[in-house]
C-alpha atoms as a PDB file:
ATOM      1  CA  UNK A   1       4.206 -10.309   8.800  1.00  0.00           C
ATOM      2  CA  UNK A   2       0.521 -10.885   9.837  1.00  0.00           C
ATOM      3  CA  UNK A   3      -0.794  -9.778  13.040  1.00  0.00           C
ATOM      4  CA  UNK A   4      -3.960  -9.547  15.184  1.00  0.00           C
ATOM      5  CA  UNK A   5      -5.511  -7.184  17.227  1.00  0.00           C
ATOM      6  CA  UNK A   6      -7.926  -7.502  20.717  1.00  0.00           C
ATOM      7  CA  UNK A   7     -11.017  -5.198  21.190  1.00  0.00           C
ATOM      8  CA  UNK A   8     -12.014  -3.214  23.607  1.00  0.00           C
ATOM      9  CA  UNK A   9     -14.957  -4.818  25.240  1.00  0.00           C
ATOM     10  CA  UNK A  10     -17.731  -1.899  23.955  1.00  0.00           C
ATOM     11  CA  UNK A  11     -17.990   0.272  21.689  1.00  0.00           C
ATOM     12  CA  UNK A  12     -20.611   2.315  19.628  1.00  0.00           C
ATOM     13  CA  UNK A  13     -21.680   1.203  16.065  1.00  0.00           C
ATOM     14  CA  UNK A  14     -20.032   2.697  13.218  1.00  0.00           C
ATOM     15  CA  UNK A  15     -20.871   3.958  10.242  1.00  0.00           C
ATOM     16  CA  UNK A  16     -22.381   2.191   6.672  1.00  0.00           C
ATOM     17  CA  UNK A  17     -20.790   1.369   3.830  1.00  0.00           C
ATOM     18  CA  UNK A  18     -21.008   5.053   2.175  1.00  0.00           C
ATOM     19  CA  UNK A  19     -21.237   5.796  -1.409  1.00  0.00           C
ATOM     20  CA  UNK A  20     -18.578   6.144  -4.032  1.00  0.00           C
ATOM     21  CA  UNK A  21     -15.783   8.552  -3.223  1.00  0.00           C
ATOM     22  CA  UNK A  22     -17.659   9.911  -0.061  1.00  0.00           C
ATOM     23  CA  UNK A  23     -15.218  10.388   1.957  1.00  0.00           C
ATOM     24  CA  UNK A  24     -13.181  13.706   1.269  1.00  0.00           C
ATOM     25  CA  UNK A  25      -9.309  12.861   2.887  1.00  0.00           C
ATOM     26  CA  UNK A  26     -10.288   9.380   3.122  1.00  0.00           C
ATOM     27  CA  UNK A  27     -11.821   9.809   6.789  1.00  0.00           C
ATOM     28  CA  UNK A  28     -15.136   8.188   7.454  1.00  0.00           C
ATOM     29  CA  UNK A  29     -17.744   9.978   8.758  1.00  0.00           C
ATOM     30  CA  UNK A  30     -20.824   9.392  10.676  1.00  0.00           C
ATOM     31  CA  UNK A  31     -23.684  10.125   8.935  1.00  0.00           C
ATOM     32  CA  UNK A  32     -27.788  10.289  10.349  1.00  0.00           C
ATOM     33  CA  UNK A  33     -28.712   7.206   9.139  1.00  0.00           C
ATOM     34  CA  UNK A  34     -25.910   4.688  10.286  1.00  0.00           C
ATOM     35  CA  UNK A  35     -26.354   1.196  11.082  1.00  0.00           C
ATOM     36  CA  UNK A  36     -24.994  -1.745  12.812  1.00  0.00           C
ATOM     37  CA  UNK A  37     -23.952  -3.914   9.805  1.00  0.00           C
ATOM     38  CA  UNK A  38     -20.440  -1.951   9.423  1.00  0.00           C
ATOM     39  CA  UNK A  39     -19.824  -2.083  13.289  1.00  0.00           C
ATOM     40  CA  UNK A  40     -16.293  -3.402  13.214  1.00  0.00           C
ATOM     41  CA  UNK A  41     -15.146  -1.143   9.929  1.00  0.00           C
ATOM     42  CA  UNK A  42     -14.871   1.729  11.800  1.00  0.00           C
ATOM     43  CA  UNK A  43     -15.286   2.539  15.436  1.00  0.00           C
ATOM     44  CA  UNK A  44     -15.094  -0.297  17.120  1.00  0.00           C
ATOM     45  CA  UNK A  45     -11.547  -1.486  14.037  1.00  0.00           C
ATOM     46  CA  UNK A  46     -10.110   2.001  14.808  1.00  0.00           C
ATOM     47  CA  UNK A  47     -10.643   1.487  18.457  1.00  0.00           C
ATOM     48  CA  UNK A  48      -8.076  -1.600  18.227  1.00  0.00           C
ATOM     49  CA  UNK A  49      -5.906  -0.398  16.423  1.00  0.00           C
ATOM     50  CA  UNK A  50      -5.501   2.903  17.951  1.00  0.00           C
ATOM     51  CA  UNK A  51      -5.615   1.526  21.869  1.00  0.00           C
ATOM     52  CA  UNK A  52      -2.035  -0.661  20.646  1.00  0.00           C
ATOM     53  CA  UNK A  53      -3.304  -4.119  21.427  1.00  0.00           C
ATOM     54  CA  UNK A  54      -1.622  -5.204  19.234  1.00  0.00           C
ATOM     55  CA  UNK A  55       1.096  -8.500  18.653  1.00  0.00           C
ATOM     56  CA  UNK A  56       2.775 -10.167  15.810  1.00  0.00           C
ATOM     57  CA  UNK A  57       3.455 -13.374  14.880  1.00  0.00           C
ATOM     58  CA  UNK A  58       5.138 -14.953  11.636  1.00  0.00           C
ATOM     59  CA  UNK A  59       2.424 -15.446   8.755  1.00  0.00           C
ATOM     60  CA  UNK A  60       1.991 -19.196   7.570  1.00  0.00           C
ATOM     61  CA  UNK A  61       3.228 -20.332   4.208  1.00  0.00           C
ATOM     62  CA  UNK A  62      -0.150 -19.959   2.939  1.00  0.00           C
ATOM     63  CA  UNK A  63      -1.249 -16.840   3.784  1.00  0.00           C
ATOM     64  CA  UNK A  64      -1.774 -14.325   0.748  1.00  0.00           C
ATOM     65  CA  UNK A  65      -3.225 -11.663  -1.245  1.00  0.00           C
ATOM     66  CA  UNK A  66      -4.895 -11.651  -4.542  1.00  0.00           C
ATOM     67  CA  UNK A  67      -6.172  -9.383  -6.837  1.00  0.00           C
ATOM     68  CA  UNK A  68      -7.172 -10.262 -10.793  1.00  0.00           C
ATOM     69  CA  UNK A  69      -9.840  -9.114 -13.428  1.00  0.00           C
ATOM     70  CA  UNK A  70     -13.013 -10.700 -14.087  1.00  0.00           C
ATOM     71  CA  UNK A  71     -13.469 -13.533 -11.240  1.00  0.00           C
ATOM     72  CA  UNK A  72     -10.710 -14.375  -8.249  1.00  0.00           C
ATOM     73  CA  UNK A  73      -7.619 -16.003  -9.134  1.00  0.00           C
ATOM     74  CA  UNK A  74      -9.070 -19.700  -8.765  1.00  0.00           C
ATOM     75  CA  UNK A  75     -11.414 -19.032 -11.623  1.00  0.00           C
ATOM     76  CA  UNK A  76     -11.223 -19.905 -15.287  1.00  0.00           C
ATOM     77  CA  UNK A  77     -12.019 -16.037 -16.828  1.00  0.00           C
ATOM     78  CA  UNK A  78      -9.462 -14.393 -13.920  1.00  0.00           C
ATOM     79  CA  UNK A  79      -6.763 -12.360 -15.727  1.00  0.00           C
ATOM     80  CA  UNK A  80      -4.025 -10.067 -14.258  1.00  0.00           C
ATOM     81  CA  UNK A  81      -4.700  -7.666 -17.106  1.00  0.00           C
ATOM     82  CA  UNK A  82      -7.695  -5.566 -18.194  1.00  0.00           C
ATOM     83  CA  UNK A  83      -7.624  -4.379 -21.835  1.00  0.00           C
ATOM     84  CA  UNK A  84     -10.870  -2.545 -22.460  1.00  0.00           C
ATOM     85  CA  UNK A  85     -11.030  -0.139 -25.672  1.00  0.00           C
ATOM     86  CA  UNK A  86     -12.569   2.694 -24.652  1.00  0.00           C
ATOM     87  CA  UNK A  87     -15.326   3.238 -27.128  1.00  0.00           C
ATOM     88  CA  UNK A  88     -18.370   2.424 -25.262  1.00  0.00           C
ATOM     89  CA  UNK A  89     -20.069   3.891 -22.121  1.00  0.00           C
ATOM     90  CA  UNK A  90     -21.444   0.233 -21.264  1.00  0.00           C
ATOM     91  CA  UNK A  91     -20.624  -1.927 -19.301  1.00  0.00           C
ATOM     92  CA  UNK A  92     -17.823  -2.371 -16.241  1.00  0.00           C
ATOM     93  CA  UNK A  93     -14.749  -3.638 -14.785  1.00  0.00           C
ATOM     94  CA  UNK A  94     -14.576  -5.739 -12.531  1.00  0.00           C
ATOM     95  CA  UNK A  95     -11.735  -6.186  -9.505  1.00  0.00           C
ATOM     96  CA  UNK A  96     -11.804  -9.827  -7.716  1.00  0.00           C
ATOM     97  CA  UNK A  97     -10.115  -9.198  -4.190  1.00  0.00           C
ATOM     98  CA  UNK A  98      -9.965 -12.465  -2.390  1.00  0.00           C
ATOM     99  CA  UNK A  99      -7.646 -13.770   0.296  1.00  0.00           C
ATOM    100  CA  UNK A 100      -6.182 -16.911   2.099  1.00  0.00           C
ATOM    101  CA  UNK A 101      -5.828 -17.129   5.976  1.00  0.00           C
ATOM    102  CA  UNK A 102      -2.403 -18.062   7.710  1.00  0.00           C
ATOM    103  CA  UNK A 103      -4.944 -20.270   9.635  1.00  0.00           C
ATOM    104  CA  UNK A 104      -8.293 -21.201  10.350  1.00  0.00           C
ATOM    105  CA  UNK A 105     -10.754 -18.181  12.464  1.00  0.00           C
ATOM    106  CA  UNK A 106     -14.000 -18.374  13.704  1.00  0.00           C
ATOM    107  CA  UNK A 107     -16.494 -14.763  14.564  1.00  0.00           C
ATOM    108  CA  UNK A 108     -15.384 -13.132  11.070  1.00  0.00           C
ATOM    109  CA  UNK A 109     -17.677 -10.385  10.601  1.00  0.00           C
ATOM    110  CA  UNK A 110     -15.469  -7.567   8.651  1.00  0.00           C
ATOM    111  CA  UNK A 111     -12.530  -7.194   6.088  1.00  0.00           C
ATOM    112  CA  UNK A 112     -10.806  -3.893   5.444  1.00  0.00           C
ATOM    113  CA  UNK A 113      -9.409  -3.786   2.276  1.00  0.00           C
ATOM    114  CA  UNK A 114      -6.278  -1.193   0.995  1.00  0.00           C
ATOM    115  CA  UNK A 115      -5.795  -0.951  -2.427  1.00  0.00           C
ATOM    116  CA  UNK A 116      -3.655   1.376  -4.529  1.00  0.00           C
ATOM    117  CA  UNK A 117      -3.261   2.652  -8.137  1.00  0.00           C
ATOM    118  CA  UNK A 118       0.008   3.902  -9.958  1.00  0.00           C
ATOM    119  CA  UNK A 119      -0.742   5.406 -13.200  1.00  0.00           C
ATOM    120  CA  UNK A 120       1.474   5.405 -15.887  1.00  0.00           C
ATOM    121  CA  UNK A 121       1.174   9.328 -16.253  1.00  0.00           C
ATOM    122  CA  UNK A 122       2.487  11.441 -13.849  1.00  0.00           C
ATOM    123  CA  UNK A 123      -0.968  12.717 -12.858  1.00  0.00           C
ATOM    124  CA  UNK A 124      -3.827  10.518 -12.733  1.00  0.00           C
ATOM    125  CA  UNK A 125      -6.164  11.013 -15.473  1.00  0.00           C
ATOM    126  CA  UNK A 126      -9.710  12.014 -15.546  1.00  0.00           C
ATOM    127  CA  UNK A 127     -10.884   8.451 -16.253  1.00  0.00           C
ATOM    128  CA  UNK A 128      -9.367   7.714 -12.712  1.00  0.00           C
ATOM    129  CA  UNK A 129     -10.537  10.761 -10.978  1.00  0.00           C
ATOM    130  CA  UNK A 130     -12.760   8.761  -8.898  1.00  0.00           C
ATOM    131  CA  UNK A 131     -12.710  10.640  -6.199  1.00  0.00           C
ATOM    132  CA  UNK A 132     -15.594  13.801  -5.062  1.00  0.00           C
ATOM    133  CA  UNK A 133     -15.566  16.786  -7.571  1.00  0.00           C
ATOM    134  CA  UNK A 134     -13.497  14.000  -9.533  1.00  0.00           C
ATOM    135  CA  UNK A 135     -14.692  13.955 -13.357  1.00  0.00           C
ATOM    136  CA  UNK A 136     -15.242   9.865 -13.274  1.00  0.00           C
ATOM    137  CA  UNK A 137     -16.847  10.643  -9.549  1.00  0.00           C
ATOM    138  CA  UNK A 138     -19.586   8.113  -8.880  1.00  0.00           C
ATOM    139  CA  UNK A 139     -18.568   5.398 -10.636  1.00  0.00           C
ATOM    140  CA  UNK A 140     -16.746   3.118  -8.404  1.00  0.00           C
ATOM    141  CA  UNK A 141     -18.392   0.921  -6.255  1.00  0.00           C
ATOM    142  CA  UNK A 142     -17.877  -2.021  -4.125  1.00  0.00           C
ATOM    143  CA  UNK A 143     -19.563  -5.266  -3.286  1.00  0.00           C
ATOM    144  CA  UNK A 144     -19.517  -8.418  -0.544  1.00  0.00           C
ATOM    145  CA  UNK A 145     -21.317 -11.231  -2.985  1.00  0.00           C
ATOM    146  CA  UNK A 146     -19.106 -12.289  -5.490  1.00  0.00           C
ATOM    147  CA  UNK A 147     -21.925 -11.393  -8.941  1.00  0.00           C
ATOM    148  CA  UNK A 148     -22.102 -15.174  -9.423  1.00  0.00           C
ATOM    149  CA  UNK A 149     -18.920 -16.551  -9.559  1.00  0.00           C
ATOM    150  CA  UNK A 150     -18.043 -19.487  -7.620  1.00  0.00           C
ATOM    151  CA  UNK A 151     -14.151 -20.418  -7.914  1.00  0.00           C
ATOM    152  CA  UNK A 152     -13.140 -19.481  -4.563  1.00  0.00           C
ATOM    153  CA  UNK A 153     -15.259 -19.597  -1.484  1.00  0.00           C
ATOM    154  CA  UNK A 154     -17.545 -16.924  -0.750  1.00  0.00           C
ATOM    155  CA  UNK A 155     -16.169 -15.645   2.670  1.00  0.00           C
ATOM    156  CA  UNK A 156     -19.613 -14.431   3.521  1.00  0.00           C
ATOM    157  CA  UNK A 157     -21.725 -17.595   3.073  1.00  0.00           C
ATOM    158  CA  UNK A 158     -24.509 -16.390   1.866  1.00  0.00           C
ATOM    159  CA  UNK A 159     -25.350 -13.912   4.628  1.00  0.00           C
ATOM    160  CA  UNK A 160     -26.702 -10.583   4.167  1.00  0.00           C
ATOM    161  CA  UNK A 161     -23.047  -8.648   4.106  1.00  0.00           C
ATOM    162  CA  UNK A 162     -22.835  -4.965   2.678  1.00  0.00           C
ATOM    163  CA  UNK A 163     -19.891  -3.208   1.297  1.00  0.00           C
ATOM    164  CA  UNK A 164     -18.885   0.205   0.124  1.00  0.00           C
ATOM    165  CA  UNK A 165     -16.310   2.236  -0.988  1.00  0.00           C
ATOM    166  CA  UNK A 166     -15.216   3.841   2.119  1.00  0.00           C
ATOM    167  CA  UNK A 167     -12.627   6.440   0.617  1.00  0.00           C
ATOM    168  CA  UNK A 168     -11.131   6.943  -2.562  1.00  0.00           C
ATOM    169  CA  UNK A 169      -7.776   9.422  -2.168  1.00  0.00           C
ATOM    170  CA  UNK A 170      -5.406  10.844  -4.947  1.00  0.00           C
ATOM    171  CA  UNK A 171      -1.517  11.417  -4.085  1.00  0.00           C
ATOM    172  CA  UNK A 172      -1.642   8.652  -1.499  1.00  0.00           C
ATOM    173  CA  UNK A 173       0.166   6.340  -0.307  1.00  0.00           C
ATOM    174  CA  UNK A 174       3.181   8.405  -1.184  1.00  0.00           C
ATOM    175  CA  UNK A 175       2.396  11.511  -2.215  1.00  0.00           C
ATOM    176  CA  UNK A 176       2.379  11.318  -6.498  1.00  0.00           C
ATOM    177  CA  UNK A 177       0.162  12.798  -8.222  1.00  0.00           C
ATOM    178  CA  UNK A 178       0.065   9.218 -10.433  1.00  0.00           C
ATOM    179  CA  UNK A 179      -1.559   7.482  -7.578  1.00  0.00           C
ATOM    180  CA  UNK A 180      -4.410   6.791  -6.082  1.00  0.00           C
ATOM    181  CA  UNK A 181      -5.505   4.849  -2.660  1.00  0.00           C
ATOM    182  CA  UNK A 182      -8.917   3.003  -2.450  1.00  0.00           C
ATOM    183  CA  UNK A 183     -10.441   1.843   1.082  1.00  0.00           C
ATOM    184  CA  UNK A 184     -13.164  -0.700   0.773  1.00  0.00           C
ATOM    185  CA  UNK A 185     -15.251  -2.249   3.975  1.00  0.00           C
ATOM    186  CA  UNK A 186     -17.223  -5.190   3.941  1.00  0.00           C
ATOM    187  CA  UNK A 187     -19.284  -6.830   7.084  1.00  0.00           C
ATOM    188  CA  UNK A 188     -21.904  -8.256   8.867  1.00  0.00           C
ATOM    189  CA  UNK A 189     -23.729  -8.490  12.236  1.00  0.00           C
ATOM    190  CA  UNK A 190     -22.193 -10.359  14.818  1.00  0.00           C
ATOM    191  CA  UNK A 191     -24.991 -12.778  14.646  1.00  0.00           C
ATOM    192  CA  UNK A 192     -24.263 -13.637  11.078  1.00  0.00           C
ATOM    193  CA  UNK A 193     -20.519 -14.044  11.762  1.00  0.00           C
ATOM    194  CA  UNK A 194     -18.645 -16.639  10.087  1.00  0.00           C
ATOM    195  CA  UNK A 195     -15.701 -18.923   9.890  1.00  0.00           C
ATOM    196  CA  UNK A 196     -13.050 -19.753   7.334  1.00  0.00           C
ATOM    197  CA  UNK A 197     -10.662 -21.845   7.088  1.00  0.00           C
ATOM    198  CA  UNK A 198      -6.157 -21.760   7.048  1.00  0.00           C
ATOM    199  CA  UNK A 199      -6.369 -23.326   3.397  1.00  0.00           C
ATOM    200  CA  UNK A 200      -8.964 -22.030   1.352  1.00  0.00           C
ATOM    201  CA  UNK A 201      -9.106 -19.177  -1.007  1.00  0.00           C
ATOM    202  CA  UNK A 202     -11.753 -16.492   0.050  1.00  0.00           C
ATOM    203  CA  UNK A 203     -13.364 -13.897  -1.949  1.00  0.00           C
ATOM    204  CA  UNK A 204     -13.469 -11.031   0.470  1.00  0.00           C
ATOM    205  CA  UNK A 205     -15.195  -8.615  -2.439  1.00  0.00           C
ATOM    206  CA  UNK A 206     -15.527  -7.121  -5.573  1.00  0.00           C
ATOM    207  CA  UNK A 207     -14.274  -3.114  -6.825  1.00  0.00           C
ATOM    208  CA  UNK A 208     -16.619  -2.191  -9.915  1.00  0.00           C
ATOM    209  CA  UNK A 209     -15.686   0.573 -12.077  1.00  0.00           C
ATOM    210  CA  UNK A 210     -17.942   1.836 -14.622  1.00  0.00           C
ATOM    211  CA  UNK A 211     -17.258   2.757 -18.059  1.00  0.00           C
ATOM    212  CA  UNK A 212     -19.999   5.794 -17.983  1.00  0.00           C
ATOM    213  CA  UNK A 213     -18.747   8.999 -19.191  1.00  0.00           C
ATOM    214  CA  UNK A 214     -15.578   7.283 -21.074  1.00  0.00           C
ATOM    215  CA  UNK A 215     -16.822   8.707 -24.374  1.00  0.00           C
ATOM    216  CA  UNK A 216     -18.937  11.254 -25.875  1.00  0.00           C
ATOM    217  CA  UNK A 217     -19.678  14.850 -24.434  1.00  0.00           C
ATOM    218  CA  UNK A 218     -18.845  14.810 -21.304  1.00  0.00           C
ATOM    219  CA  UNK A 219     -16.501  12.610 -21.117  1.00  0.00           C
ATOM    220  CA  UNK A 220     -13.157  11.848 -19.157  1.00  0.00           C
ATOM    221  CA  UNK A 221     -10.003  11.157 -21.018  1.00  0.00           C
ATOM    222  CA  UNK A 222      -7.373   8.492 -19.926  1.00  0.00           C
ATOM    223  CA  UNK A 223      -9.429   5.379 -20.300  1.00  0.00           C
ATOM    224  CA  UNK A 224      -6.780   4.056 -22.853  1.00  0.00           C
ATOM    225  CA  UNK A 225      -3.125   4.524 -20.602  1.00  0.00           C
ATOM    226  CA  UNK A 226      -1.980   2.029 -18.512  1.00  0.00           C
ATOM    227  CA  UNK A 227      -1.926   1.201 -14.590  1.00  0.00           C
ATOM    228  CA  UNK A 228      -1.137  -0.823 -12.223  1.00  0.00           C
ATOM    229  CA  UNK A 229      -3.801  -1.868  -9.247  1.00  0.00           C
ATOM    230  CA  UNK A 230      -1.765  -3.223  -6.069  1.00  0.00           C
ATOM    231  CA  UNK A 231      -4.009  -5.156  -3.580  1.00  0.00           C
ATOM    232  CA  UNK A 232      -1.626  -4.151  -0.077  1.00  0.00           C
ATOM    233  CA  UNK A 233      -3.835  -5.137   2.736  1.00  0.00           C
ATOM    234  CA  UNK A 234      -6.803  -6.898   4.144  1.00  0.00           C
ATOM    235  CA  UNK A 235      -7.857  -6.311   7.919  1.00  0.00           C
ATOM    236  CA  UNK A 236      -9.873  -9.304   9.043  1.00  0.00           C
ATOM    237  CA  UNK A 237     -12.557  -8.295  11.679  1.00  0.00           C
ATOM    238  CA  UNK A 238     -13.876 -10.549  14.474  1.00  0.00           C
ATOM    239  CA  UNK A 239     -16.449 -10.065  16.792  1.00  0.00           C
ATOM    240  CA  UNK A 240     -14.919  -8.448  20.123  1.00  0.00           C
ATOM    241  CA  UNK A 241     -13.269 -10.715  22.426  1.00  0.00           C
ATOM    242  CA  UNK A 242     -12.234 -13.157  20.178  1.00  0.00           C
ATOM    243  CA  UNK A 243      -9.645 -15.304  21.031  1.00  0.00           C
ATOM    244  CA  UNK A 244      -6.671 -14.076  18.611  1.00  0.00           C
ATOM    245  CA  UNK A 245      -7.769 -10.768  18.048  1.00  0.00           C
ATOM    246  CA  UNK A 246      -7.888  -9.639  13.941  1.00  0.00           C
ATOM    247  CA  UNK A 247      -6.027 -10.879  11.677  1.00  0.00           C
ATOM    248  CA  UNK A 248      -3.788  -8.001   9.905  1.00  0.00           C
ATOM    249  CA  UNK A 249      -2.924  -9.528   6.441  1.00  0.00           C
ATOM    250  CA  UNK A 250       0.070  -8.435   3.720  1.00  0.00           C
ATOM    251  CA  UNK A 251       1.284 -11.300   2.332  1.00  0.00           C
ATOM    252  CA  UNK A 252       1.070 -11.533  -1.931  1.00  0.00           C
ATOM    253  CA  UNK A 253       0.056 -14.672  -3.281  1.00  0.00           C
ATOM    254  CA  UNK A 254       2.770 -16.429  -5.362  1.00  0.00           C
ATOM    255  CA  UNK A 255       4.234 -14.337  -8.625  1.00  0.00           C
ATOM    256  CA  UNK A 256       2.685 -11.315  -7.447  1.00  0.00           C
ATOM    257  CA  UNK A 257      -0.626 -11.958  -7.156  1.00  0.00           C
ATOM    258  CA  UNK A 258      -1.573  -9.334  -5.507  1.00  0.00           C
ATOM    259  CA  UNK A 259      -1.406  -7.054  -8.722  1.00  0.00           C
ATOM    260  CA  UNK A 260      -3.526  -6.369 -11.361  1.00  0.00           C
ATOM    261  CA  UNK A 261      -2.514  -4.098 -14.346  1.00  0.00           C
ATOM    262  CA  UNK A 262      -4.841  -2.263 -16.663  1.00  0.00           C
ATOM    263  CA  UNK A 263      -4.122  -1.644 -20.517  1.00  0.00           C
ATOM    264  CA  UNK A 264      -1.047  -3.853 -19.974  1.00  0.00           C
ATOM    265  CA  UNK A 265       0.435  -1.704 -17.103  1.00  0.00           C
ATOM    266  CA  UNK A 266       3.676  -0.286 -18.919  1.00  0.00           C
ATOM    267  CA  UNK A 267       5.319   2.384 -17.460  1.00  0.00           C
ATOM    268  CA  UNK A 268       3.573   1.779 -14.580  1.00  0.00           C
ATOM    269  CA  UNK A 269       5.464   0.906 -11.632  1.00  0.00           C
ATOM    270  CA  UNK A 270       3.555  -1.593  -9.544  1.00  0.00           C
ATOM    271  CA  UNK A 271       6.383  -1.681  -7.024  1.00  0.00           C
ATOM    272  CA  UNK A 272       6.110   2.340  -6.078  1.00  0.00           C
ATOM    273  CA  UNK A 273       3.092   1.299  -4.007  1.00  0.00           C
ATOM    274  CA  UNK A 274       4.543  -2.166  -2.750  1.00  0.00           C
ATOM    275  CA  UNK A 275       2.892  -4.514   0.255  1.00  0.00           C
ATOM    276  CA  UNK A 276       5.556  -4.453   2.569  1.00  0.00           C
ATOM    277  CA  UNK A 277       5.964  -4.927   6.162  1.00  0.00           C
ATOM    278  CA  UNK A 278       5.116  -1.853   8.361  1.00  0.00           C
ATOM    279  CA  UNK A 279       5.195  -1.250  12.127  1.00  0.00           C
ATOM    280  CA  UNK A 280       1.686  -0.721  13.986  1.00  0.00           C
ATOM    281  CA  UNK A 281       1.728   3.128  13.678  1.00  0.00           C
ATOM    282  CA  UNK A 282       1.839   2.823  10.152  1.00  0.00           C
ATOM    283  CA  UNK A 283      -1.072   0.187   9.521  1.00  0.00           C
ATOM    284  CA  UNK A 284      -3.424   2.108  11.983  1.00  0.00           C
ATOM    285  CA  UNK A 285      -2.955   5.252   9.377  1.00  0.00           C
ATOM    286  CA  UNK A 286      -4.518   3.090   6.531  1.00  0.00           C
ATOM    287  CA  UNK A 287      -7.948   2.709   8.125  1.00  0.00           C
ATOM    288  CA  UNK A 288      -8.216   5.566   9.757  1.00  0.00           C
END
């Protein structure tokens, strides 16, 4: 089900795109130094969703979520599975998250992005301890320009967007130790908003994770079991006032596209954090 939200006519700005698992309990904060070019990933989004002006309608047939290795699911190199060997501290791995609209919007100047691990162990391992005091802490990071690739359309257009990790939060959604939620933002000013299209895939941004500290002393163990990444949501943003509102989106792409598996994901359960569709008080609890 996809949805879409009204604003309230003003608001203050909100806060930038923080750094790497800076956000204990996955709960922005507003820091001395914020700026405008996050304004609808936090205030002024929680605003909406929180004042329940919100309606539903059906999602179009092409509406849907994707989520592969290496370049977005258009491109040649995109795989649904990572296999990386663990012996080196060089070098990263790269998430594609990228989108397609139920139809076509104009005033884009945000996405919102949910997505969630399931580990194959029963606690998630140091290697994905991303999170503060975490032993892989600092070495996940998130990005609006797509590093060069060009199989899908850049959402942003070559604006100046930013994008950070905006929380990174062990034991949710459901409360396993195996699991792991990530919240990414991405924006612009309103002046640099932007329009896509009902038909076209998007890339909406990239979620880097760094091999540093995978061997040698210190290091974090776990690099080598398997997991499952789930891609659940992506909040559209639009400059306040917009006819339409937000567009709330939840929809996988075809054959599960919307997952990506690491080390070949076995005995990881991709469905124990499943995309599926959730009533209003739910979705405003994954950006607050």
């Amino acid at each position: 089900m996809q949805h879409h939200a009204r604003h309230p006519a003003s608001h203050g700005p909100a806060p930038r795109g923080l750094s790497p698992g800076c956000c204990p309990g996955g709960r922005r904060t507003i820091g001395q130094n914020t700026i405008l070019a996050l304004r609808l990933t936090g205030a002024a989004l929680a605003a909406a969703l929180v004042s329940g002006a919100l309606a539903a309608r059906p999602a179009a047939a092409a509406e849907g979520l994707y989520l592969t290795w290496n370049d977005c699911s258009q491109g040649s190199t995109a795989v649904s599975n990572r296999v990386f060997d663990c012996l080196t501290n060089s070098g990263s791995n790269e998430l594609y998250c990228a989108f397609i609209m139920p139809l076509a919007a104009g005033n884009v100047v945000a996405v919102e992005i949910v997505m969630d691990i399931q580990h194959s162990d029963t606690s998630l391992p140091d290697w994905w301890r991303l999170d503060v005091g975490g032993c892989h802490e600092g070495n996940i990071q998130a990005f609006a320009d797509p590093g060069g690739r060009s199989a899908c359309n850049d959402m942003w257009q070559g604006t100046p967007a930013i994008a950070g990790i905006q929380g990174y939060i062990p034991a949710e959604p459901r409360g396993a130790g195996s699991q792991a939620r990530v919240k990414v933002a991405a924006s612009v000013l309103p002046q640099d908003a932007v329009s896509v299209d009902g038909s076209s895939m998007y890339y909406a941004a990239r979620i880097v994770v760094n091999n540093d500290h995978t061997v040698g002393t210190p290091s974090c163990g776990g690099c080598d079991k398997a997991a499952c990444l789930v891609l659940n949501s992506i909040l559209v943003g639009r400059v306040p006032g917009s006819p339409g509102g937000d567009y709330f989106l939840q929809t996988p792409g075809p054959g599960a596209a919307n997952w990506a598996r690491w080390q070949g994901g076995v005995g990881a359960d991709c469905a124990a954090v499943p995309v599926r569709n959730v009533a209003w008080g739910q979705v405003k609890s994954l950006y607050r």
